[in-house]
PDB file of N, CA and C in Angstrom:
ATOM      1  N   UNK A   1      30.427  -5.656  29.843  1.00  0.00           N
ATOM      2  CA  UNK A   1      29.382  -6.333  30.594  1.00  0.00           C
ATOM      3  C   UNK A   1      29.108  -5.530  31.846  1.00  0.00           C
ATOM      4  N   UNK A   2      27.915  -5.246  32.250  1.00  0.00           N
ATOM      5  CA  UNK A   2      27.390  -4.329  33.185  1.00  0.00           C
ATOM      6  C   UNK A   2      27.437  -5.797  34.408  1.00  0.00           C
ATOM      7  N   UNK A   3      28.467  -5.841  35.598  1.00  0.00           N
ATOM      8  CA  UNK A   3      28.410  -6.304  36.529  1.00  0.00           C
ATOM      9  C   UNK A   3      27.388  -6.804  37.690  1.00  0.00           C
ATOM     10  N   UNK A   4      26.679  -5.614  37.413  1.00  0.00           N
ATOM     11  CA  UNK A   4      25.870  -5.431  38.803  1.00  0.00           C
ATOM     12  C   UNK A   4      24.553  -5.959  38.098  1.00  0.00           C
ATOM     13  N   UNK A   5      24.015  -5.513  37.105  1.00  0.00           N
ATOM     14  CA  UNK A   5      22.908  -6.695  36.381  1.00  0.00           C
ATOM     15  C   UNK A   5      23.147  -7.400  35.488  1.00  0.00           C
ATOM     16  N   UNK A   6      24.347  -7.828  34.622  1.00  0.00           N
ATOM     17  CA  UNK A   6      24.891  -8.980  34.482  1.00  0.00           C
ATOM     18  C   UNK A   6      24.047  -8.715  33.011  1.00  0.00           C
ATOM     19  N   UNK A   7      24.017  -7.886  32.321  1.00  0.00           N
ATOM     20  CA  UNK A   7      23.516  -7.151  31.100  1.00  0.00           C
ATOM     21  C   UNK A   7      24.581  -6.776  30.173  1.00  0.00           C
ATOM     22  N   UNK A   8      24.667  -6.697  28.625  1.00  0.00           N
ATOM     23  CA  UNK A   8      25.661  -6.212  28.136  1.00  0.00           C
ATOM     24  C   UNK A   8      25.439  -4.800  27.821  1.00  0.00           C
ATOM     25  N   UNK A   9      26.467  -3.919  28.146  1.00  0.00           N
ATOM     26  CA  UNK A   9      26.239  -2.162  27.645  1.00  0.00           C
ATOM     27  C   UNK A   9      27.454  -1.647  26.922  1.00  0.00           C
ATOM     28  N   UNK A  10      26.908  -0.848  25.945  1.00  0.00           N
ATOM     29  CA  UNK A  10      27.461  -0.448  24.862  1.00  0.00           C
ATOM     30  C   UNK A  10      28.347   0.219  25.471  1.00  0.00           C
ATOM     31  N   UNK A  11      29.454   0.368  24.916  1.00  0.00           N
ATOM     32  CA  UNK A  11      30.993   0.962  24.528  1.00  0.00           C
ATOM     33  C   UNK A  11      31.274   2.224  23.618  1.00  0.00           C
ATOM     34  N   UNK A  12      30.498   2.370  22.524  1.00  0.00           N
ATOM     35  CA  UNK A  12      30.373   3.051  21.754  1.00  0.00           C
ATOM     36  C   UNK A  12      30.478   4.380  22.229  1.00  0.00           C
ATOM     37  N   UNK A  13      31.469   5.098  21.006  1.00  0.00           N
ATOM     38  CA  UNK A  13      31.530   6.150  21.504  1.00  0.00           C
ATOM     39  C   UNK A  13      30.646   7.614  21.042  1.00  0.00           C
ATOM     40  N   UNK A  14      30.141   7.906  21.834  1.00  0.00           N
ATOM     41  CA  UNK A  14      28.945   9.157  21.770  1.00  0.00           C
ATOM     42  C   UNK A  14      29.030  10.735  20.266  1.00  0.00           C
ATOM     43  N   UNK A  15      28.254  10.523  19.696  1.00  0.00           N
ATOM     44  CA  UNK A  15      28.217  11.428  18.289  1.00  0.00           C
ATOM     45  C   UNK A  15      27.924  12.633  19.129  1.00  0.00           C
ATOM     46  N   UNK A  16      27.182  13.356  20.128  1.00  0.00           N
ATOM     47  CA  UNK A  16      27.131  14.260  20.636  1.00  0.00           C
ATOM     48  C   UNK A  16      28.218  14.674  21.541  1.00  0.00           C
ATOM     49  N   UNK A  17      28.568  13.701  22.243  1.00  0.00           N
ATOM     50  CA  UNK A  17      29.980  13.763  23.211  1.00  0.00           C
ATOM     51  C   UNK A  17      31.095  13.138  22.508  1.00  0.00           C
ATOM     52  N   UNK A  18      32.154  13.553  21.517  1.00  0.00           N
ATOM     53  CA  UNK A  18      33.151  13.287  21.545  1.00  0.00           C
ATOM     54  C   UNK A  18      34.353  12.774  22.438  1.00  0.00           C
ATOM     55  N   UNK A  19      34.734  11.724  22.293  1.00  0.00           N
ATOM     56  CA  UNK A  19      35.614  11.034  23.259  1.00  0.00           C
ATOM     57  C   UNK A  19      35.172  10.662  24.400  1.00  0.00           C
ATOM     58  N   UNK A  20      33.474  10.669  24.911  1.00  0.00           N
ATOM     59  CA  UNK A  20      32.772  10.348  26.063  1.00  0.00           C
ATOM     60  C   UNK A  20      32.282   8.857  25.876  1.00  0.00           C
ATOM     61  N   UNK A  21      32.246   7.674  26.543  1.00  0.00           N
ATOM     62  CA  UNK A  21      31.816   6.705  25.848  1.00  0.00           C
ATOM     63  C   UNK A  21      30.156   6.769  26.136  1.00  0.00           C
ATOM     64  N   UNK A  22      29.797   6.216  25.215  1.00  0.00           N
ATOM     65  CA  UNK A  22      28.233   6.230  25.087  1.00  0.00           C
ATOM     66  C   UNK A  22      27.636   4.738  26.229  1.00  0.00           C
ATOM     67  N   UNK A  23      26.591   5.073  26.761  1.00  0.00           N
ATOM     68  CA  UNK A  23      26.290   4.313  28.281  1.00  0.00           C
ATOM     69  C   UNK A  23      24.754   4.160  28.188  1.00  0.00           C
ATOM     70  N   UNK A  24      24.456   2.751  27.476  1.00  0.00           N
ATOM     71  CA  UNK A  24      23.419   2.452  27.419  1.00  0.00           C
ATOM     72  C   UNK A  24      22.364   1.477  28.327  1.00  0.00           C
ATOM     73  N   UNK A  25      21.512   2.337  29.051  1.00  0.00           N
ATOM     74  CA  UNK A  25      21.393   1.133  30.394  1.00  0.00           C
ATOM     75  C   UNK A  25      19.727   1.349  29.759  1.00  0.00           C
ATOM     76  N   UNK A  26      19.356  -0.485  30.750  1.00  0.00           N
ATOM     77  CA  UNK A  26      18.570  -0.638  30.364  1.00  0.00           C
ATOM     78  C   UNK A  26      17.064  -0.039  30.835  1.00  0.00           C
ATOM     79  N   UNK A  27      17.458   0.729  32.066  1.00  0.00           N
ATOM     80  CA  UNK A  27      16.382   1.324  31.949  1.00  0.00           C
ATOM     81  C   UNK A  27      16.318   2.683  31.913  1.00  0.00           C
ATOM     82  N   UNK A  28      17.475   3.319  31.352  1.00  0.00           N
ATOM     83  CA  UNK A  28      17.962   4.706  31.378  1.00  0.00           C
ATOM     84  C   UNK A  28      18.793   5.510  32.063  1.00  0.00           C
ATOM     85  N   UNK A  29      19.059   4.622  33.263  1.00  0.00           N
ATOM     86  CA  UNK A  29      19.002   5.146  34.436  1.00  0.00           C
ATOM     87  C   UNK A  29      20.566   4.745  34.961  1.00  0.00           C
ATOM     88  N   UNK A  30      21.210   5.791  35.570  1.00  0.00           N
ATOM     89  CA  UNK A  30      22.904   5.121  36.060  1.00  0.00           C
ATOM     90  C   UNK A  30      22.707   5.420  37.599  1.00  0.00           C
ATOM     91  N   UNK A  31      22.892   4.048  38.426  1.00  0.00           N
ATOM     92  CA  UNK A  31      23.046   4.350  39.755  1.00  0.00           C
ATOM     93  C   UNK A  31      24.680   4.338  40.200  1.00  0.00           C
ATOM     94  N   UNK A  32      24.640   5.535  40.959  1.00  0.00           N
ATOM     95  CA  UNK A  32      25.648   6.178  41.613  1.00  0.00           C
ATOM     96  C   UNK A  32      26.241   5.281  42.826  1.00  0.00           C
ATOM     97  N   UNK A  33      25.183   5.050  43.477  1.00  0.00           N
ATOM     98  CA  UNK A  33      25.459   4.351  45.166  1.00  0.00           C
ATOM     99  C   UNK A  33      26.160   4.838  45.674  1.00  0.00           C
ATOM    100  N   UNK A  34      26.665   4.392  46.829  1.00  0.00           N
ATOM    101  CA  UNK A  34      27.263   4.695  48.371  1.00  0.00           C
ATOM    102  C   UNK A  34      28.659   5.490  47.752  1.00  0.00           C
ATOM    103  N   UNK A  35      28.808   6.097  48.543  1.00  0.00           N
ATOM    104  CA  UNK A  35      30.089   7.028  48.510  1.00  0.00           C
ATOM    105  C   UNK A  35      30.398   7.544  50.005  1.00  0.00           C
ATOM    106  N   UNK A  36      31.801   7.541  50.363  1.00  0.00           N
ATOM    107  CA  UNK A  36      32.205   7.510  51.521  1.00  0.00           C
ATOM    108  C   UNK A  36      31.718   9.384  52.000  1.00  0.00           C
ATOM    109  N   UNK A  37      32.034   9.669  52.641  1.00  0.00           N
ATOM    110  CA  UNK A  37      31.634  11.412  53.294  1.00  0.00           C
ATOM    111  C   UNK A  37      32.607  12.221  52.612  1.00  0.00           C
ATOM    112  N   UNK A  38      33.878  11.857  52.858  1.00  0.00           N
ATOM    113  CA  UNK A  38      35.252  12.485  52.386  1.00  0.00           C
ATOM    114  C   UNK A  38      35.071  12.994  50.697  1.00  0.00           C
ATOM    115  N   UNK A  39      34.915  11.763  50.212  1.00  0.00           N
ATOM    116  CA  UNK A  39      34.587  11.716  48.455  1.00  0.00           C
ATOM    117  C   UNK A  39      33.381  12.750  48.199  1.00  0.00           C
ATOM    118  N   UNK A  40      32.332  12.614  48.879  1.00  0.00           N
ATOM    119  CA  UNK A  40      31.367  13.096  48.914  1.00  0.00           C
ATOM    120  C   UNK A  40      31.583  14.669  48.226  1.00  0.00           C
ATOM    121  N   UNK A  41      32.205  14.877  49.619  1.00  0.00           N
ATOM    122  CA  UNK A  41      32.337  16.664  49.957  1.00  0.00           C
ATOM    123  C   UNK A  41      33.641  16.757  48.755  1.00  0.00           C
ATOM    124  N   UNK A  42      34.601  16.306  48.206  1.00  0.00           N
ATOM    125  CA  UNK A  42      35.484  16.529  47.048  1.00  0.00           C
ATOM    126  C   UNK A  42      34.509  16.517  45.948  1.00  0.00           C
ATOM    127  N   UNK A  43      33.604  15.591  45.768  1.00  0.00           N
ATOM    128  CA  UNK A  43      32.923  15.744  44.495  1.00  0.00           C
ATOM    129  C   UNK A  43      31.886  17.149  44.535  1.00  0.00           C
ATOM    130  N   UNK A  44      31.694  17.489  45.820  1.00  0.00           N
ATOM    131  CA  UNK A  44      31.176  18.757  45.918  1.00  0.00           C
ATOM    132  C   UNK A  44      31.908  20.182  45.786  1.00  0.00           C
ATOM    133  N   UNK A  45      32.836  19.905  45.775  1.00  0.00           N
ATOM    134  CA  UNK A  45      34.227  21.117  45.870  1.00  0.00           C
ATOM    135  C   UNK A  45      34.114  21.247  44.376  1.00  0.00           C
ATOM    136  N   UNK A  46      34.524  20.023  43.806  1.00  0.00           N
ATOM    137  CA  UNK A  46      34.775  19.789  42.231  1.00  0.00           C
ATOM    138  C   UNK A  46      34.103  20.463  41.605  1.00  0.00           C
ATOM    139  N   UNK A  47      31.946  20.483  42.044  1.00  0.00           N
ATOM    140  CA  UNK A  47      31.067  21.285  41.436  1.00  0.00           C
ATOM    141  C   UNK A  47      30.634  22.342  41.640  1.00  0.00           C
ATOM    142  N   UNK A  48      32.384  22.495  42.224  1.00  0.00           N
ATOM    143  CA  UNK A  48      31.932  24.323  42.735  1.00  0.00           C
ATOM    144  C   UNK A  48      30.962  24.595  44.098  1.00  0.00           C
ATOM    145  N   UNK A  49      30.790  23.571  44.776  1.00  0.00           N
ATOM    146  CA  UNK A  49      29.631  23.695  45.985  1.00  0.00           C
ATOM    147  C   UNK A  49      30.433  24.919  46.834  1.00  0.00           C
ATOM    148  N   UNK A  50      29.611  26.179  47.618  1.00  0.00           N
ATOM    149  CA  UNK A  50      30.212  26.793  48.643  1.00  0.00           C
ATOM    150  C   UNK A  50      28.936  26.386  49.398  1.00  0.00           C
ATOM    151  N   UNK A  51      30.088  26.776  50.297  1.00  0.00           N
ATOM    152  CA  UNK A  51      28.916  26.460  51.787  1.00  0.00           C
ATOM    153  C   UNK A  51      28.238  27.923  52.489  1.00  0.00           C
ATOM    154  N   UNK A  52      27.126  27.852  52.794  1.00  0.00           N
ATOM    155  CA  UNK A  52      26.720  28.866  53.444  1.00  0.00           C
ATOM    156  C   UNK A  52      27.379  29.419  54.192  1.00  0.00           C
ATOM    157  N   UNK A  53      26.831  30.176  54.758  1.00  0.00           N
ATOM    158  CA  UNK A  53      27.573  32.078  55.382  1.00  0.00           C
ATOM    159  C   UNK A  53      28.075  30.936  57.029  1.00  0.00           C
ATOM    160  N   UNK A  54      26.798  30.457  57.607  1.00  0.00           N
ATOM    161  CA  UNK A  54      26.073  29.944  58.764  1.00  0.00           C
ATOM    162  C   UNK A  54      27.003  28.913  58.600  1.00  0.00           C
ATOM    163  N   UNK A  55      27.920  27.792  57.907  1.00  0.00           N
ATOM    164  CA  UNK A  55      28.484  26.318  58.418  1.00  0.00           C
ATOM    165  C   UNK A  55      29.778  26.725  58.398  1.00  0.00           C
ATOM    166  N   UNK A  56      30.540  26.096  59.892  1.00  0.00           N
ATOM    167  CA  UNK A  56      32.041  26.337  59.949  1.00  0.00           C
ATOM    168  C   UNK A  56      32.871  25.940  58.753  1.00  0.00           C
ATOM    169  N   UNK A  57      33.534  25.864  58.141  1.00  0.00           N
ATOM    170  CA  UNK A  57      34.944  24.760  57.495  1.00  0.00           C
ATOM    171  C   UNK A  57      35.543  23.975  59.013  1.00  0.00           C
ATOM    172  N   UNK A  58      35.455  22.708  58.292  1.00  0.00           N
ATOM    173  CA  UNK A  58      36.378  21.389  58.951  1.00  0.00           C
ATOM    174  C   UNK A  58      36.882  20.439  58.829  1.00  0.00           C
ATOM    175  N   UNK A  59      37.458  20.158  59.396  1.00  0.00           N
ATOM    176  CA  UNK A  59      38.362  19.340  58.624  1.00  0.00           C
ATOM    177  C   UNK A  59      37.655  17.881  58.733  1.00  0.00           C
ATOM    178  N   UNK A  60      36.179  17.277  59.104  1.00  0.00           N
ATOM    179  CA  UNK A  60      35.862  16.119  59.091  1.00  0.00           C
ATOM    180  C   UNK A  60      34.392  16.640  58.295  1.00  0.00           C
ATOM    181  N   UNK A  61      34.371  16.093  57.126  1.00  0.00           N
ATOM    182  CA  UNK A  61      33.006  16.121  56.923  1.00  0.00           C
ATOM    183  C   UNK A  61      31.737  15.776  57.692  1.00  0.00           C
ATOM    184  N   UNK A  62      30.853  16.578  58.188  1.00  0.00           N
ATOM    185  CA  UNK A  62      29.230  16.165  58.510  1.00  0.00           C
ATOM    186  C   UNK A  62      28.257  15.642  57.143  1.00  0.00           C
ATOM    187  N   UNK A  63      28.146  14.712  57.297  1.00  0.00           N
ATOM    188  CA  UNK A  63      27.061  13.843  56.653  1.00  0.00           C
ATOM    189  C   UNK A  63      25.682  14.697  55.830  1.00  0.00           C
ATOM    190  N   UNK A  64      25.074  15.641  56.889  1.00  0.00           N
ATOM    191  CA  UNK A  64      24.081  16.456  56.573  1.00  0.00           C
ATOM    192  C   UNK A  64      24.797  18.002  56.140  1.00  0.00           C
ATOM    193  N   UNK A  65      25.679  18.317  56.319  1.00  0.00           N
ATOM    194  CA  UNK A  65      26.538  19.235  54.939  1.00  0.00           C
ATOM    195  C   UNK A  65      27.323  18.725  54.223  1.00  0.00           C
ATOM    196  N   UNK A  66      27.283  17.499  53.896  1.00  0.00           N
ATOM    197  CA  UNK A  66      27.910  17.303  52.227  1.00  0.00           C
ATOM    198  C   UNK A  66      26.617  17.104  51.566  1.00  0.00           C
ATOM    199  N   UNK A  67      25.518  16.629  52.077  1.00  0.00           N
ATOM    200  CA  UNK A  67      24.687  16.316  51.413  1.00  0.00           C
ATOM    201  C   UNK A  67      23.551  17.568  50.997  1.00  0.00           C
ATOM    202  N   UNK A  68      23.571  18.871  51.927  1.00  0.00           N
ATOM    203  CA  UNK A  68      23.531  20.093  51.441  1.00  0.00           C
ATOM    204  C   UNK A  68      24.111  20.382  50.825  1.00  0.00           C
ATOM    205  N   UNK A  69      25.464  20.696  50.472  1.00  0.00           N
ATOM    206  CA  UNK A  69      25.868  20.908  49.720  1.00  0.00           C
ATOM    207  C   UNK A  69      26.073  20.543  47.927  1.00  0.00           C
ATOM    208  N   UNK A  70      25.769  18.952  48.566  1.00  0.00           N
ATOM    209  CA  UNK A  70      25.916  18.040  46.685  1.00  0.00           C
ATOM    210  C   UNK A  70      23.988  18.599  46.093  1.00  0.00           C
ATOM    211  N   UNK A  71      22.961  18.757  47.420  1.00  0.00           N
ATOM    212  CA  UNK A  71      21.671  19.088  46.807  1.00  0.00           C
ATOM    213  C   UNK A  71      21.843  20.182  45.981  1.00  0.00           C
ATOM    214  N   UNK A  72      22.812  21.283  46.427  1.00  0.00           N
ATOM    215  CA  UNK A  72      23.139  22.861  45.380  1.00  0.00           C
ATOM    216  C   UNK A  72      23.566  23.050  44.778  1.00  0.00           C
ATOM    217  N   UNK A  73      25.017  21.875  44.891  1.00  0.00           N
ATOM    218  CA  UNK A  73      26.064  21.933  43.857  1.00  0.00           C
ATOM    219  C   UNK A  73      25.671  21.437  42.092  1.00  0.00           C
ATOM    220  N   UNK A  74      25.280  20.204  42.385  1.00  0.00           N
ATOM    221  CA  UNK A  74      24.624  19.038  41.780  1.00  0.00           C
ATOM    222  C   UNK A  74      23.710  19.873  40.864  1.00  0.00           C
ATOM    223  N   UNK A  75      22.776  20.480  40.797  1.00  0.00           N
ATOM    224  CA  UNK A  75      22.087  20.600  39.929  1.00  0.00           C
ATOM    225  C   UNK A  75      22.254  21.788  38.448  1.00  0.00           C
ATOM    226  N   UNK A  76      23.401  22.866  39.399  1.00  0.00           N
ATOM    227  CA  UNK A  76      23.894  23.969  39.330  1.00  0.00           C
ATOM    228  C   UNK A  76      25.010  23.161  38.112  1.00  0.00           C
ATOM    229  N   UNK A  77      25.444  22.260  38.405  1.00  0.00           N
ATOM    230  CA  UNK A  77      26.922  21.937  37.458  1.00  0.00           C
ATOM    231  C   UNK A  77      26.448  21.208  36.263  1.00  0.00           C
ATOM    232  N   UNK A  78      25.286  20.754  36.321  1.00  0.00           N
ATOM    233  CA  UNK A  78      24.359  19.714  35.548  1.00  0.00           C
ATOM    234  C   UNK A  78      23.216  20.325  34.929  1.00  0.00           C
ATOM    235  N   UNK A  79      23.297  21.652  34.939  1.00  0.00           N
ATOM    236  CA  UNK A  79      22.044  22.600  34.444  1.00  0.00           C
ATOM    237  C   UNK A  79      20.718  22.063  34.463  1.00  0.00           C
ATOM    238  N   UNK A  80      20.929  21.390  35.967  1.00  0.00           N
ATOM    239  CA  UNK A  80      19.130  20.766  36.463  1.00  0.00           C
ATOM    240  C   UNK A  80      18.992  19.434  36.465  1.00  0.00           C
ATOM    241  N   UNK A  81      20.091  19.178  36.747  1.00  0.00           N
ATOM    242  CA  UNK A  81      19.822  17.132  36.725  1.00  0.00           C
ATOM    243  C   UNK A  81      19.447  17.002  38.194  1.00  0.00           C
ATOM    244  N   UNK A  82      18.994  16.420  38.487  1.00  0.00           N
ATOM    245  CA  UNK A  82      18.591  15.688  39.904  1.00  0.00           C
ATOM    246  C   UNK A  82      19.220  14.645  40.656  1.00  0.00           C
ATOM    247  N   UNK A  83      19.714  14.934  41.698  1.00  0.00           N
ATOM    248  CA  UNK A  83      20.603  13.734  42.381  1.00  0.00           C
ATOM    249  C   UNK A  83      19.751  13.511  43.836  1.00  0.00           C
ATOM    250  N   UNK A  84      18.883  12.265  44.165  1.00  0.00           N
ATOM    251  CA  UNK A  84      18.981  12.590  45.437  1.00  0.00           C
ATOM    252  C   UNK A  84      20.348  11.520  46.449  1.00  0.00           C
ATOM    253  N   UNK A  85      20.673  12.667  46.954  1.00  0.00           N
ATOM    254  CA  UNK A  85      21.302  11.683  48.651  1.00  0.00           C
ATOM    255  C   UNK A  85      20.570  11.667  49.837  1.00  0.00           C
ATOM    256  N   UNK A  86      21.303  10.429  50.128  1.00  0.00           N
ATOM    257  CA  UNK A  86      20.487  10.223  51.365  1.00  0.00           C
ATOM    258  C   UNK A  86      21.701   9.742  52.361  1.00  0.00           C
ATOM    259  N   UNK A  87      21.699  10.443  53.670  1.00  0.00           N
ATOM    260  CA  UNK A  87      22.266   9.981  54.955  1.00  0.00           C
ATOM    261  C   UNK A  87      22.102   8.440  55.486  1.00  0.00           C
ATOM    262  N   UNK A  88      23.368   8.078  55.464  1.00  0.00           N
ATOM    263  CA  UNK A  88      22.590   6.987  56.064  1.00  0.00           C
ATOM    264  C   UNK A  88      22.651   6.441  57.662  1.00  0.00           C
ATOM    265  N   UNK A  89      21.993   6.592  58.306  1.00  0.00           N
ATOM    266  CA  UNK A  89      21.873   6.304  59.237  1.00  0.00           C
ATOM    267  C   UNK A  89      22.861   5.230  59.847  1.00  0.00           C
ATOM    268  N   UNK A  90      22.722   3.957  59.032  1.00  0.00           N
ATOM    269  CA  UNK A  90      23.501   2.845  59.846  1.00  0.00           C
ATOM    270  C   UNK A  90      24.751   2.870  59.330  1.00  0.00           C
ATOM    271  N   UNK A  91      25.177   3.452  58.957  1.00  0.00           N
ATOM    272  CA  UNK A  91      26.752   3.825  58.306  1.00  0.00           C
ATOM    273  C   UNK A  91      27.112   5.059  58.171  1.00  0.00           C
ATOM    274  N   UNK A  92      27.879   5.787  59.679  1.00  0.00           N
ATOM    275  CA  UNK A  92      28.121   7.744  59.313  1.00  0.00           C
ATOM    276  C   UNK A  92      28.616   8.271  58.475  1.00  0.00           C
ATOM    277  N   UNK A  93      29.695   7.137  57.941  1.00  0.00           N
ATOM    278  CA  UNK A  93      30.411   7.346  56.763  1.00  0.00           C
ATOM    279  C   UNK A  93      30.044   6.963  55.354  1.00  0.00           C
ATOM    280  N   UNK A  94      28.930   7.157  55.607  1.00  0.00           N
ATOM    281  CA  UNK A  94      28.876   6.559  53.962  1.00  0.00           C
ATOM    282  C   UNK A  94      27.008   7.562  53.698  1.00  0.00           C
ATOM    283  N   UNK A  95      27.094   8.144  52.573  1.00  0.00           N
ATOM    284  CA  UNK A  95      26.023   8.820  51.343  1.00  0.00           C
ATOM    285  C   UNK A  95      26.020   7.816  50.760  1.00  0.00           C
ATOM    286  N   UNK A  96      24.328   7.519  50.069  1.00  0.00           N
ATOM    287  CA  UNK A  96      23.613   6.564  49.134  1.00  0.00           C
ATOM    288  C   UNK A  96      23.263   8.081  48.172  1.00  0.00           C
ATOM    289  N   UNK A  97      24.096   7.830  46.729  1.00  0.00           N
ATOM    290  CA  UNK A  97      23.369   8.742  45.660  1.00  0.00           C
ATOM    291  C   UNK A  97      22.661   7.798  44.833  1.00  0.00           C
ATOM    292  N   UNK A  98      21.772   8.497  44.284  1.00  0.00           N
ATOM    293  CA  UNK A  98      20.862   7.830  43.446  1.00  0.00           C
ATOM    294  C   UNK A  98      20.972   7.607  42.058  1.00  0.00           C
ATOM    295  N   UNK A  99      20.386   7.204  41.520  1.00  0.00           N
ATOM    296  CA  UNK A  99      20.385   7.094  40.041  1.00  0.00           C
ATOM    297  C   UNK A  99      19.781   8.513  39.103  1.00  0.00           C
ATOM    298  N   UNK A 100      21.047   8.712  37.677  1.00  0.00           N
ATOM    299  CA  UNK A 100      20.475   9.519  37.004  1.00  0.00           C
ATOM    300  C   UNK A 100      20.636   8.808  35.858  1.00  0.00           C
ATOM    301  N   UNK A 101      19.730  10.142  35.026  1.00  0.00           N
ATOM    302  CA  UNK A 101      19.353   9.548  33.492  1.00  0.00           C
ATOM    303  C   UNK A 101      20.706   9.671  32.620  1.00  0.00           C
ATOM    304  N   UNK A 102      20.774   9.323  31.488  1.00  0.00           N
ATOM    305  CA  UNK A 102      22.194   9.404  31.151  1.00  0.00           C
ATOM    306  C   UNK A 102      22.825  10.680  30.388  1.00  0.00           C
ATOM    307  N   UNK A 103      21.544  11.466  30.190  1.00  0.00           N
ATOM    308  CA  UNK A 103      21.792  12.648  29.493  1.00  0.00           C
ATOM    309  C   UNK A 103      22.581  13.828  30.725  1.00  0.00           C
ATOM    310  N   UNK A 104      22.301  13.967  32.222  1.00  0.00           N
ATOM    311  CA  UNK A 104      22.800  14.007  33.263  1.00  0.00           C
ATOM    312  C   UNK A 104      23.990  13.705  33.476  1.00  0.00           C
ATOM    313  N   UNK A 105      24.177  12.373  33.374  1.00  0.00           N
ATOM    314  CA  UNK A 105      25.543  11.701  33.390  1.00  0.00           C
ATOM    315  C   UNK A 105      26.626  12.523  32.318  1.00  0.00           C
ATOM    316  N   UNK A 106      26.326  12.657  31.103  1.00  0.00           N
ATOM    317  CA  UNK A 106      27.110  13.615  30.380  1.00  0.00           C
ATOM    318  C   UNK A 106      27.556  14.979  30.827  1.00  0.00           C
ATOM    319  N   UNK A 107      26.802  15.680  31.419  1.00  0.00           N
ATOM    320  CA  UNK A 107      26.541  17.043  31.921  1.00  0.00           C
ATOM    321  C   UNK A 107      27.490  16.715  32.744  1.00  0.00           C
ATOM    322  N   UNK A 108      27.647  15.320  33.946  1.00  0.00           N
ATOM    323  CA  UNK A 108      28.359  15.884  35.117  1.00  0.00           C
ATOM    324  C   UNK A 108      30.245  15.567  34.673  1.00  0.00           C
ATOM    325  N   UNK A 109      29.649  14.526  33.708  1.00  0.00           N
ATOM    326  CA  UNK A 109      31.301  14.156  32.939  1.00  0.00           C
ATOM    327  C   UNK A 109      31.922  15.625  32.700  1.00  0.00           C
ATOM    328  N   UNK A 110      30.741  15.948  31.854  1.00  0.00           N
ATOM    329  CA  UNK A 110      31.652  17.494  31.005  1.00  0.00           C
ATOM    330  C   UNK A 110      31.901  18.499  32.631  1.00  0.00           C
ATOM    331  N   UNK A 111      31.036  18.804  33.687  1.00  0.00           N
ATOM    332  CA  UNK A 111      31.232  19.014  34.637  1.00  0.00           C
ATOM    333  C   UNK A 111      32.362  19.212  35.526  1.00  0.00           C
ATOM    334  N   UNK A 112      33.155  17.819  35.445  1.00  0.00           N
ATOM    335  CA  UNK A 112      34.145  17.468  35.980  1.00  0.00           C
ATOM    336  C   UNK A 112      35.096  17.478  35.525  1.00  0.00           C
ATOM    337  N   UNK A 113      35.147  17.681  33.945  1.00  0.00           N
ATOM    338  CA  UNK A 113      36.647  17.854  33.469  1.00  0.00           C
ATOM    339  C   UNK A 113      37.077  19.259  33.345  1.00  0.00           C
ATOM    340  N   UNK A 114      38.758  18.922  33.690  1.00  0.00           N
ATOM    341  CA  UNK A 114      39.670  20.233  33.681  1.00  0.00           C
ATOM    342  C   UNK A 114      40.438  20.410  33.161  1.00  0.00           C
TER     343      UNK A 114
END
């Protein structure tokens, strides 16, 4: 049962993705949401993100370089999927990612495993 719209989604497991479960939403679409800064910039490490010549390394993530970074990483690990983030203003700690399609979602699964 899909929680957040209170919808039932398939379980089934994927004929193209072996051992991936198959993720049927109803309007195609998987939203990501809020993610803390810290997570952020790990899920950016994960996709291989480097940082330009020009940004220090530190040990506290900036808000507007993780989110450079997930814009380069992100599409690069996903051979062109689209993620947008967004800063959020009323919370320093926290990125809003957006929703992707689910063929995306596979890409970043296979992406992420090691």
């Amino acid at each position: 049962m899909d929680l957040i719209h209170g919808r039932r989604v398939s379980r089934r497991r994927s004929r193209k993705s072996p051992g991936l479960p198959r993720a049927d939403t109803p309007e195609g679409r998987i939203t990501l949401g809020p993610i803390r800064i810290d997570d952020a910039a790990r899920l950016a490490r994960l996709l291989d993100a480097v940082p330009q010549a020009s940004e220090q390394p530190s040990t506290t993530a900036d808000a507007t370089t993780v989110k450079t970074l997930l814009d380069h990483a992100f599409p690069q690990a996903t051979g062109g999927g689209a993620l947008s983030v967004l800063v959020r203003e009323n919370a320093p700690t926290l990125l809003d990612l957006g929703s992707i399609d689910a063929r995306t979602a596979r890409r970043l699964i296979r992406a992420l495993q090691f």
